[in-house]
N, C-alpha and C. Protein backbone atom coordinates (compact mmCIF):
# COMPACT_ATOMS: atom_id res chain seq x y z
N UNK A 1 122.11 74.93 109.07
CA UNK A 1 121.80 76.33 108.88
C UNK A 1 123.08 77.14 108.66
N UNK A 2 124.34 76.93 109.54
CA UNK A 2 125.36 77.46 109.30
C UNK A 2 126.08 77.28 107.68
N UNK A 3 126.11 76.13 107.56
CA UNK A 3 126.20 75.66 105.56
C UNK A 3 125.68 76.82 104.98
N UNK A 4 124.57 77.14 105.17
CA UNK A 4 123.54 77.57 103.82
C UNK A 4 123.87 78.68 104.49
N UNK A 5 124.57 79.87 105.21
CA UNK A 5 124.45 80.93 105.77
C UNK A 5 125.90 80.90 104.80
N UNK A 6 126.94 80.15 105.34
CA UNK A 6 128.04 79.98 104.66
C UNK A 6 127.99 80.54 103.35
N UNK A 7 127.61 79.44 102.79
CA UNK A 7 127.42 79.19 101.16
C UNK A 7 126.62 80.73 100.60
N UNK A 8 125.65 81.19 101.28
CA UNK A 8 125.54 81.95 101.05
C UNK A 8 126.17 83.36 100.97
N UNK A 9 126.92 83.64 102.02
CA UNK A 9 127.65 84.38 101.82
C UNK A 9 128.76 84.56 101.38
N UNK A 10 129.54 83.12 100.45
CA UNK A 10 130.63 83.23 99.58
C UNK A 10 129.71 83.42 98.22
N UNK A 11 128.60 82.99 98.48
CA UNK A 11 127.47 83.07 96.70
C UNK A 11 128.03 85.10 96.25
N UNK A 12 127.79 85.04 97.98
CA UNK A 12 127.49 86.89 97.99
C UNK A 12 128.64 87.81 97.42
N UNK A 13 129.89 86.93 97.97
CA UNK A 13 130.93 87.72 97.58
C UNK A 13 131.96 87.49 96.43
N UNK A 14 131.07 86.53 96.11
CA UNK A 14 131.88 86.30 94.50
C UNK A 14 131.36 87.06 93.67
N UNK A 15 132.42 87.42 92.42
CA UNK A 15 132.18 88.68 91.49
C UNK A 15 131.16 88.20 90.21
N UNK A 16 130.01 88.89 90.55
CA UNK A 16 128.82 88.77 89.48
C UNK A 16 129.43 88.80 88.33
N UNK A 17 130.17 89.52 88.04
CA UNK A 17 130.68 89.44 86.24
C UNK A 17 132.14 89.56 86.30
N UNK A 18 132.94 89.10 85.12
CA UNK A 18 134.31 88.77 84.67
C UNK A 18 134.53 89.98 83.86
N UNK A 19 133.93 91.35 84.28
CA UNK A 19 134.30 92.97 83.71
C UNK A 19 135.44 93.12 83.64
N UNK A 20 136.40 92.74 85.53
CA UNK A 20 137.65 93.12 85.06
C UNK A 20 138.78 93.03 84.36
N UNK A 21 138.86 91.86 83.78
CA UNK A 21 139.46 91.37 82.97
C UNK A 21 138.75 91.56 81.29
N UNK A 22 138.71 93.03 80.96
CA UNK A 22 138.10 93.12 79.79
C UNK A 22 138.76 92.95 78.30
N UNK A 23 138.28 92.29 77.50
CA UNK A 23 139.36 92.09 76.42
C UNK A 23 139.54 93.23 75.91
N UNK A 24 140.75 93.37 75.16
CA UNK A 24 141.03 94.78 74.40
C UNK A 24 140.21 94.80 73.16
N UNK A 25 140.21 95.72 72.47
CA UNK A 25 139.57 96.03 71.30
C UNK A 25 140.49 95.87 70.38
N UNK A 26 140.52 95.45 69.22
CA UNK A 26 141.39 95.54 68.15
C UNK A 26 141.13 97.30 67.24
N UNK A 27 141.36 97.82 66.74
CA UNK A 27 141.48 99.12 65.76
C UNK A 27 140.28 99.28 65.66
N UNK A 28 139.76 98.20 64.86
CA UNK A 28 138.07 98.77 64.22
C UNK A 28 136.82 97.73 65.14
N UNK A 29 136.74 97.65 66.17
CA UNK A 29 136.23 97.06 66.79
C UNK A 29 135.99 98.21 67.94
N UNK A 30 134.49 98.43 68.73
CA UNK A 30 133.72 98.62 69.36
C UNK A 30 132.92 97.79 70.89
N UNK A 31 132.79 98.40 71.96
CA UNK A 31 131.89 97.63 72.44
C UNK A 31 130.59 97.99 72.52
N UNK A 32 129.27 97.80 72.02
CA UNK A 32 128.12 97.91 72.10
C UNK A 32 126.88 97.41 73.65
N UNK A 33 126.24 98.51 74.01
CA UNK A 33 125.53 98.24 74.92
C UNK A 33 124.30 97.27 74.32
N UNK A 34 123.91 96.14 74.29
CA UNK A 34 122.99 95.64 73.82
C UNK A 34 121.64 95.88 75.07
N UNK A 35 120.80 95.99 74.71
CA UNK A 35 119.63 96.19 75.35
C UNK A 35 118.18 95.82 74.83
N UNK A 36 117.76 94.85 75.20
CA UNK A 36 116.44 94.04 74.70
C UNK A 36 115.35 93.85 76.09
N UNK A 37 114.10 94.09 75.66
CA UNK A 37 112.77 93.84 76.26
C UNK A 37 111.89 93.38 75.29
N UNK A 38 111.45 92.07 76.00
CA UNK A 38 110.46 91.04 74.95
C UNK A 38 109.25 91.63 76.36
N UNK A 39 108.20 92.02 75.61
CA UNK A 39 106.86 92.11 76.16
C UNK A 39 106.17 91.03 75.31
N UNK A 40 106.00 89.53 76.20
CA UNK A 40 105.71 88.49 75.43
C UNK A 40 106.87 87.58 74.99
N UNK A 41 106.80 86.53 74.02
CA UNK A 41 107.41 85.37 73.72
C UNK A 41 108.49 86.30 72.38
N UNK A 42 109.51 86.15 72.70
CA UNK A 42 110.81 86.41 71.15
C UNK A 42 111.66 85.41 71.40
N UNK A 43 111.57 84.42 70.63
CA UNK A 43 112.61 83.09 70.53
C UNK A 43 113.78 83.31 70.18
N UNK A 44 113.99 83.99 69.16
CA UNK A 44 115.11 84.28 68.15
C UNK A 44 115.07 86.01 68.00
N UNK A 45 116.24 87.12 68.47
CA UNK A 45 115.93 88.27 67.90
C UNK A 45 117.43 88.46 67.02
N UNK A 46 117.22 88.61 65.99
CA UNK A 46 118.60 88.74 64.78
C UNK A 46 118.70 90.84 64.88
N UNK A 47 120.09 90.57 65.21
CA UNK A 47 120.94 92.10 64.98
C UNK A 47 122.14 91.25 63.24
N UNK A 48 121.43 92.00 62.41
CA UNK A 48 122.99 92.49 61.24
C UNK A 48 123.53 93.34 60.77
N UNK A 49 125.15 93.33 60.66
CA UNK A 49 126.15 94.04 60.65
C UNK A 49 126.09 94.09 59.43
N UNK A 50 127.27 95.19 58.83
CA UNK A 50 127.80 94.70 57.34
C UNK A 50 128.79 94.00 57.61
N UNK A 51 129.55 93.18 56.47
CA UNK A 51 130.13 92.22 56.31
C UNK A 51 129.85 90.70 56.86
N UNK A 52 130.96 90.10 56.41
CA UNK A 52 130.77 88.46 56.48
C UNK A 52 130.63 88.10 58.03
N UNK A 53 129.65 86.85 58.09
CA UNK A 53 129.88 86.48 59.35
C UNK A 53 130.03 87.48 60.74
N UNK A 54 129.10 88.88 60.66
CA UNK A 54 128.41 89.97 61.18
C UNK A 54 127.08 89.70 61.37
N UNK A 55 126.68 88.61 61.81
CA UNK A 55 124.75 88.37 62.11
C UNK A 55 125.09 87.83 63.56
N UNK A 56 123.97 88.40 65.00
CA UNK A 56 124.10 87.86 66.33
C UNK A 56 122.63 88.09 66.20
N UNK A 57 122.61 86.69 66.95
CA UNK A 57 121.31 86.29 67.74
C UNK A 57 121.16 86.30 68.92
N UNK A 58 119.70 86.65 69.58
CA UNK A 58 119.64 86.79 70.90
C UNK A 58 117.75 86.18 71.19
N UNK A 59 118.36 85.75 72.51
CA UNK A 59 116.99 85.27 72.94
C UNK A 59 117.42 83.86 73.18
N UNK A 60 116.05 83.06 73.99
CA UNK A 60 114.42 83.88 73.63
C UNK A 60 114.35 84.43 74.96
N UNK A 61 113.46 85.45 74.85
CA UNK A 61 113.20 86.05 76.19
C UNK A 61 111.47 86.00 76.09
N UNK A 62 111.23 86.01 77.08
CA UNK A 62 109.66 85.83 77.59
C UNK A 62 109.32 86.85 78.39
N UNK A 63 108.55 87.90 78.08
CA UNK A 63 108.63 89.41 79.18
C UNK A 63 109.80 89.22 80.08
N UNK A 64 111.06 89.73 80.28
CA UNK A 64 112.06 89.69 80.43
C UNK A 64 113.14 90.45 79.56
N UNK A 65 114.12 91.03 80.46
CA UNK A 65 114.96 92.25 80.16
C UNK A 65 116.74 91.24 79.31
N UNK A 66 117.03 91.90 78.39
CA UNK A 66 118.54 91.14 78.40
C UNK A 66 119.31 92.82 77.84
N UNK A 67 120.84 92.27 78.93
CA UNK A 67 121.72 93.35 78.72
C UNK A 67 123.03 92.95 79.12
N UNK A 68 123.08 93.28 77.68
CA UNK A 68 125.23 92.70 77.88
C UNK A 68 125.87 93.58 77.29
N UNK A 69 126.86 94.26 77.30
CA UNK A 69 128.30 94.66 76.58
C UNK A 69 128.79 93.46 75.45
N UNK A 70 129.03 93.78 74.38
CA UNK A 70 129.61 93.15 73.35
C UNK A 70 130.32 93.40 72.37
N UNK A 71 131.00 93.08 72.37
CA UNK A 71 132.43 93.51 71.25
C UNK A 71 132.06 93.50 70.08
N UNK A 72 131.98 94.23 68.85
CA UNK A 72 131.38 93.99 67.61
C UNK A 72 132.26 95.38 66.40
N UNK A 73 132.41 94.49 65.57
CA UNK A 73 133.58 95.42 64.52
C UNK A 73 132.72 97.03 64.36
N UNK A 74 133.56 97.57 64.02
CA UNK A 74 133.00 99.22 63.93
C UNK A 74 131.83 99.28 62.69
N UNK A 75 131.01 99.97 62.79
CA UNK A 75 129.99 99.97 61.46
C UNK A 75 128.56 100.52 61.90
N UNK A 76 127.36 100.05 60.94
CA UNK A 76 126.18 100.15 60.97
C UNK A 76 125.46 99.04 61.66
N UNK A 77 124.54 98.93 62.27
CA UNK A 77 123.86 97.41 62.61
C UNK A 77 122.35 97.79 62.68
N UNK A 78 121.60 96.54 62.63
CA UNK A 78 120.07 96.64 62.48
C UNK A 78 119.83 95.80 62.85
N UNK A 79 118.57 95.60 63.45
CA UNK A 79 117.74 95.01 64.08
C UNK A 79 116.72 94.11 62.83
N UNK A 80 117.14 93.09 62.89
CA UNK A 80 116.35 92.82 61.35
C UNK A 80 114.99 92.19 61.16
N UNK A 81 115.23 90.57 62.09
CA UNK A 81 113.59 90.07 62.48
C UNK A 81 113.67 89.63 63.62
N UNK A 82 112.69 88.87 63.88
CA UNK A 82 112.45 88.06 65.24
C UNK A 82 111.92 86.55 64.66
N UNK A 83 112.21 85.47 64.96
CA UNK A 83 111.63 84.61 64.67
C UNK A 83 111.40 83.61 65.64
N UNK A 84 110.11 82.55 65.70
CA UNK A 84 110.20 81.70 66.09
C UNK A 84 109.64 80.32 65.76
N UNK A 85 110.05 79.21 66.49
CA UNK A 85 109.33 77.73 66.09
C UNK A 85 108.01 76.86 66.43
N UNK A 86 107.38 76.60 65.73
CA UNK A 86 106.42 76.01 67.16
C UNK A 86 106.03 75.08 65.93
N UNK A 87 105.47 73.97 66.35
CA UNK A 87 104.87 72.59 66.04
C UNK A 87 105.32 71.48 67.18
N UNK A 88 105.80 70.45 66.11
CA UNK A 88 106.61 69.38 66.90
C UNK A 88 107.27 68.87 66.04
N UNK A 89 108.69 68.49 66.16
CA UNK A 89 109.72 67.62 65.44
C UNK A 89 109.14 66.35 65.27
N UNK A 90 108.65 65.62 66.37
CA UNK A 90 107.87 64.28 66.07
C UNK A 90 106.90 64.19 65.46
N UNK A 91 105.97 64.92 65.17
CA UNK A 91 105.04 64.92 64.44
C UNK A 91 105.23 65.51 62.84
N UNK A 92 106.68 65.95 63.41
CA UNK A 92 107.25 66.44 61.85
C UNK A 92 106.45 67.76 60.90
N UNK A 93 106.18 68.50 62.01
CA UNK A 93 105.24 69.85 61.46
C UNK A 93 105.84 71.08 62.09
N UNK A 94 106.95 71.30 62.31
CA UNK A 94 108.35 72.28 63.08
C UNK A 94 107.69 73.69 61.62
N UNK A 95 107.18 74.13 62.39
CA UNK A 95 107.17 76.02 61.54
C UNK A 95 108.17 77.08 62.09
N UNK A 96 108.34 78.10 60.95
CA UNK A 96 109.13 79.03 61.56
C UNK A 96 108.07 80.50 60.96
N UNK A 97 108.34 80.75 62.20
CA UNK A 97 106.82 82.38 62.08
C UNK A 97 108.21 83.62 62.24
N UNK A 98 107.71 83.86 61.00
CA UNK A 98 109.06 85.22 60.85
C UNK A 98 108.39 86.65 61.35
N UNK A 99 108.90 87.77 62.05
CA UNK A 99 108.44 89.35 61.99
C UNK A 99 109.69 88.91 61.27
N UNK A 100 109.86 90.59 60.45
CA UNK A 100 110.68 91.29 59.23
C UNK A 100 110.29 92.17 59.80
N UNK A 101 111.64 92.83 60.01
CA UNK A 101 111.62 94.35 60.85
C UNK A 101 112.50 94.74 59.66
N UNK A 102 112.97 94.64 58.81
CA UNK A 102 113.85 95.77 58.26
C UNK A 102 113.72 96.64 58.02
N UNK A 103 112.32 97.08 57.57
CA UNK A 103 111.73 97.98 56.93
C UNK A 103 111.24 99.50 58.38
N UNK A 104 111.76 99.22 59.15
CA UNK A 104 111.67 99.92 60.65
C UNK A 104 112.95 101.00 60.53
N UNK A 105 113.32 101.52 61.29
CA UNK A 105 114.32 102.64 61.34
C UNK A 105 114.29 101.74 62.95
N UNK A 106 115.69 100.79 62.99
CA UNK A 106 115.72 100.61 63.94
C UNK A 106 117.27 99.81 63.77
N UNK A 107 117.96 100.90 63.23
CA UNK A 107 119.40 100.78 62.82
C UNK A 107 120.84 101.94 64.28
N UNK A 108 121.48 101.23 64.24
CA UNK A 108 122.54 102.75 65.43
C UNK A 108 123.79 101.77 64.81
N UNK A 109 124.80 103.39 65.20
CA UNK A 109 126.52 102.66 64.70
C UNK A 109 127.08 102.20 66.06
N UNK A 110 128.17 101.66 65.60
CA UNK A 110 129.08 101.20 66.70
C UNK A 110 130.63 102.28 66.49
N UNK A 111 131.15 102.53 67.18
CA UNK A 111 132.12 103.42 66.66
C UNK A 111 133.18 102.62 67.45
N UNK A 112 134.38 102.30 66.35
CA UNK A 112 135.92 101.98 67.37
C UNK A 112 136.40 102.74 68.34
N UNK A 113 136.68 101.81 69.20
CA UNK A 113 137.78 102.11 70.54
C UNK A 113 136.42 102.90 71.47
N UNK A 114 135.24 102.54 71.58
CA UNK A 114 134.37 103.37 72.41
C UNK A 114 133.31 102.54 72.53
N UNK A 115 132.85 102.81 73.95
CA UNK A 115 131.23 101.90 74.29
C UNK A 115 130.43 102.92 73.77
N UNK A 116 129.34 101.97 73.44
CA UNK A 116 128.45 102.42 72.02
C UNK A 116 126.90 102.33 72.90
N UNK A 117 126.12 103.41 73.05
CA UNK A 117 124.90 102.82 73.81
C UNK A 117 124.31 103.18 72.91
N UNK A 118 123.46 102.19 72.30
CA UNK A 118 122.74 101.53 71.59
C UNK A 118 121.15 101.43 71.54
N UNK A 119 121.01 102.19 72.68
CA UNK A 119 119.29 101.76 72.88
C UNK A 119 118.88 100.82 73.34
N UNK A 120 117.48 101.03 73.50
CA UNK A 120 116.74 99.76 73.98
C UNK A 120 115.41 99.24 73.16
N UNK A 121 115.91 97.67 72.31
CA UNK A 121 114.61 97.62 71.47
C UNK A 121 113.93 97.05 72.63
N UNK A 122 112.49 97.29 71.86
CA UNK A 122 111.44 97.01 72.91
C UNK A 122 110.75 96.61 72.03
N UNK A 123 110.37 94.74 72.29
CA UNK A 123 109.45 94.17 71.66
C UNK A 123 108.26 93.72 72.66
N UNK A 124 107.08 94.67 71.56
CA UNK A 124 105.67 94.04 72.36
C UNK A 124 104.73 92.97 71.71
N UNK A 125 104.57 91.99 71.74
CA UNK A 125 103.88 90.80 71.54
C UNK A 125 103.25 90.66 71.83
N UNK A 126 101.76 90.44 71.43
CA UNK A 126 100.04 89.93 72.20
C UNK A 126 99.68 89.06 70.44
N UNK A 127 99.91 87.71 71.16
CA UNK A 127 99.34 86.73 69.87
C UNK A 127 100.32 86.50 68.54
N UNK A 128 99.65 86.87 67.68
CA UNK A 128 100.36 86.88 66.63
C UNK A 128 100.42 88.52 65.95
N UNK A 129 100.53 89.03 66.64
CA UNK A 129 100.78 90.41 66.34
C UNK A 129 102.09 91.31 67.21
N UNK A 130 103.11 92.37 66.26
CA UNK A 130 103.96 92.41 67.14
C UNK A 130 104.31 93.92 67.06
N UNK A 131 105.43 94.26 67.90
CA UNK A 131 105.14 95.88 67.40
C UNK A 131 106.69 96.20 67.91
N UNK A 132 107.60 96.37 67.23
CA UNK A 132 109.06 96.92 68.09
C UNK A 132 109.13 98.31 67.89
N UNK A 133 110.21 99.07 68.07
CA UNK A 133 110.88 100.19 68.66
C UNK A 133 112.23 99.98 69.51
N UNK A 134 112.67 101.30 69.08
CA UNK A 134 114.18 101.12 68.98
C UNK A 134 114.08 102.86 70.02
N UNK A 135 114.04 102.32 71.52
CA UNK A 135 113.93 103.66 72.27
C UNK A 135 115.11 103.94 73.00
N UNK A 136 114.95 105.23 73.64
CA UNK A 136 116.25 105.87 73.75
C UNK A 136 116.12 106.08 75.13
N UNK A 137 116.72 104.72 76.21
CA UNK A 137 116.52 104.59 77.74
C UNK A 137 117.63 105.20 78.32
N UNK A 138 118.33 106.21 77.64
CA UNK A 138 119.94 106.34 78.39
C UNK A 138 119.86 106.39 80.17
N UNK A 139 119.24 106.86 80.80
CA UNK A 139 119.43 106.98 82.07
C UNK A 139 119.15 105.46 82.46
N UNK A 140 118.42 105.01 82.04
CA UNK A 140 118.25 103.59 82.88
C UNK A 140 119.18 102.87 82.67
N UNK A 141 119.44 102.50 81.26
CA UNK A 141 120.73 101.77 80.51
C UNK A 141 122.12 102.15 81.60
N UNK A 142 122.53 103.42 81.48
CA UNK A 142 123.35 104.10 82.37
C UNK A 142 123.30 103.40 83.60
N UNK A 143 122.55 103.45 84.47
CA UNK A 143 122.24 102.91 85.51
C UNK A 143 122.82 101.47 85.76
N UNK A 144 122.24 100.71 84.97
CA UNK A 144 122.38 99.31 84.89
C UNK A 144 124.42 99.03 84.57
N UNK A 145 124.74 100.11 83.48
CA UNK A 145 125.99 99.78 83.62
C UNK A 145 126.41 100.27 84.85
N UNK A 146 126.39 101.26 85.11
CA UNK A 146 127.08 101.71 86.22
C UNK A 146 127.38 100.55 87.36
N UNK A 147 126.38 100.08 87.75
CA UNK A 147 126.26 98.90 88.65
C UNK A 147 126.72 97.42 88.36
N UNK A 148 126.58 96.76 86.55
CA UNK A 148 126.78 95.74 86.48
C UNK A 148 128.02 95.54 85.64
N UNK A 149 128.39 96.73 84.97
CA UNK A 149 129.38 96.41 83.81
C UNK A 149 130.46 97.87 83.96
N UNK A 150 130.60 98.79 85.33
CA UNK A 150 131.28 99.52 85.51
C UNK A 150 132.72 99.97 85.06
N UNK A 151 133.67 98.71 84.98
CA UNK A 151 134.72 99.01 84.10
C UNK A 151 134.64 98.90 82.43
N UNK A 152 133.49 98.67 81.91
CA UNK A 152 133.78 99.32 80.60
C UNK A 152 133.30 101.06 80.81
N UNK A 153 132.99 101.37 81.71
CA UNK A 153 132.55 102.67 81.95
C UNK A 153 133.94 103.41 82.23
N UNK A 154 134.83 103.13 83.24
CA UNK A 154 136.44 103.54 83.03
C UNK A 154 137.05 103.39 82.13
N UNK A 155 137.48 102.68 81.21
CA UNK A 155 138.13 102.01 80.67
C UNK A 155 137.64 102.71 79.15
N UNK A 156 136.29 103.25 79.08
CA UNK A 156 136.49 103.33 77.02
C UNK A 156 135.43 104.87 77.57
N UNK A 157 135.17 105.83 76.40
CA UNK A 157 134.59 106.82 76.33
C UNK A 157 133.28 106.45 75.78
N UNK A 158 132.52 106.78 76.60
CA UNK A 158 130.73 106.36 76.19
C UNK A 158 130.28 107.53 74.77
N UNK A 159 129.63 106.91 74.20
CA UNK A 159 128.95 107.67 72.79
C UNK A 159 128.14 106.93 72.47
N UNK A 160 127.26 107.72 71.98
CA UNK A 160 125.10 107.57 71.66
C UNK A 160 125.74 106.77 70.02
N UNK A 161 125.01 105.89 70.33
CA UNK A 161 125.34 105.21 68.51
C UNK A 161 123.74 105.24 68.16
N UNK A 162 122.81 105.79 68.71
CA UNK A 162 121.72 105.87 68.01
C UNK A 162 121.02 107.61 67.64
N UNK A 163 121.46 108.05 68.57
CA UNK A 163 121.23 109.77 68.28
C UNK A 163 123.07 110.35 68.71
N UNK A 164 123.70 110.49 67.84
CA UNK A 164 125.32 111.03 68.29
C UNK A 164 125.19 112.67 68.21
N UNK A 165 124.56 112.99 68.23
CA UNK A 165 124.43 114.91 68.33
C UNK A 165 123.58 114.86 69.49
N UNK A 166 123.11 113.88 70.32
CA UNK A 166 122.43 114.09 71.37
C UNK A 166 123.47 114.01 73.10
N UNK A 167 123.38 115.29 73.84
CA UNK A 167 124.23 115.27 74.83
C UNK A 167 123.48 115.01 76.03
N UNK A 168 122.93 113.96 76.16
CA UNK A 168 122.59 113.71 77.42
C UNK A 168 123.35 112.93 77.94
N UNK A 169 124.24 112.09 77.65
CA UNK A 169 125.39 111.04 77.95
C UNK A 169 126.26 111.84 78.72
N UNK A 170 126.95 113.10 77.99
CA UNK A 170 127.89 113.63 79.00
C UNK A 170 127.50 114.61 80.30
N UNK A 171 125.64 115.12 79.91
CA UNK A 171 125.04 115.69 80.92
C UNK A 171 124.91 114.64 81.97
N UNK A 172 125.07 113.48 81.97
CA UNK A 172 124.29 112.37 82.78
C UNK A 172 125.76 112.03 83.90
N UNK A 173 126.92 111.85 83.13
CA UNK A 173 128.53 111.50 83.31
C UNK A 173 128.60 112.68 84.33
N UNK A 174 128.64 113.47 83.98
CA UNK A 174 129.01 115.09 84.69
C UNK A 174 128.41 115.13 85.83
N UNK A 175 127.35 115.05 86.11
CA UNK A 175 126.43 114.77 86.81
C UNK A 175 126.52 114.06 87.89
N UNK A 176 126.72 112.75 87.18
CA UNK A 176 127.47 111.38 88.25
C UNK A 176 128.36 111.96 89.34
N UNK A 177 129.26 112.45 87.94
CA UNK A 177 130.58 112.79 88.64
C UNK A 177 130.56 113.82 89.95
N UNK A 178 129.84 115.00 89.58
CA UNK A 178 129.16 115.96 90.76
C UNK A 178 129.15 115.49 92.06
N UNK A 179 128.18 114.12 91.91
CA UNK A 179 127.25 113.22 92.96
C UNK A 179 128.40 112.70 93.72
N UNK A 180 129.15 112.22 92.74
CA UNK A 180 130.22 111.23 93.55
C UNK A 180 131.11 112.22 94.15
N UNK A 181 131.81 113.18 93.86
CA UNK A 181 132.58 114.34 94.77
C UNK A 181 131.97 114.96 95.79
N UNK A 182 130.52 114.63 95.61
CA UNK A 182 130.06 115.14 97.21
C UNK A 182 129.95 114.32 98.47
């Protein structure tokens, strides 16, 4: 019992993420809040950039949340499809079932030298039918960094890469800040 009390409490005090040691940004490079919710099965979800060798994949998630910080050159990006596989390799009948989202308004920039919050797509899935959106969670998103990814929160100036004339980011910061001086 003492082991597993042990073990547990070095589990406890080791550092959930390698934040502090954050890489630098080069000139035209950005870090982006990525933020994904699969309501249902997304095997494959494709974000593309412009230029070469600018396509990231993510997934699969199964009702389940994914959220990382990611370094990505300065520009436009979109949310393009979702795809996935199903048959069997042995039976030699492997399909690929495409959504095509391009045609969505579900595009935000990344801007150099600044964390980029990005939104939150939200894919809902029942069968073979699917339905995304590209919503605007800042307080929760916020939240989640604050707690899991805090030094890119010191370290770079936060800006909306999906609504940038919208000030709830620095109403939200200010705010914080209030909270924490009291």
């Amino acid at each position: 019992m003492k082991a597993v009390i042990a073990y547990l409490l070095l589990l406890l005090s080791a550092p959930t993420y390698a934040d502090s040691d954050i890489p630098p940004l080069e000139a035209d490079e950005g870090y982006a809040v990525i933020a994904i919710y699969s309501k249902g099965y997304s095997e494959n979800i494709v974000l593309e950039g412009s230029g070469l060798m600018n396509s990231h994949k993510f997934g699969p998630l199964n009702y389940e949340q994914h959220i990382e910080v990611m370094k990505l050159p300065a520009g436009t990006y979109r949310w393009s499809e979702i795809y996935e596989r199903t048959g069997s390799v042995a039976q030699g009948n492997i399909l690929k079932i495409y959504y095509d989202i391009t045609d969505q308004d579900l595009s935000f920039t990344v801007q150099a030298g600044k964390l980029n919050y990005v939104g939150l797509l939200m894919i809902d899935k029942m069968g073979m039918t699917m339905r995304t959106r590209l919503l605007n969670r800042t307080s929760i998103i916020l939240k989640i960094l604050e707690q899991d990814h805090s030094p890119y929160l010191e370290q770079y100036p936060l800006v909306n890469g999906i609504y940038p004339n919208d000030h709830y980011i620095g109403f939200y910061q200010s705010h914080a800040k209030k909270e924490g001086a009291e």
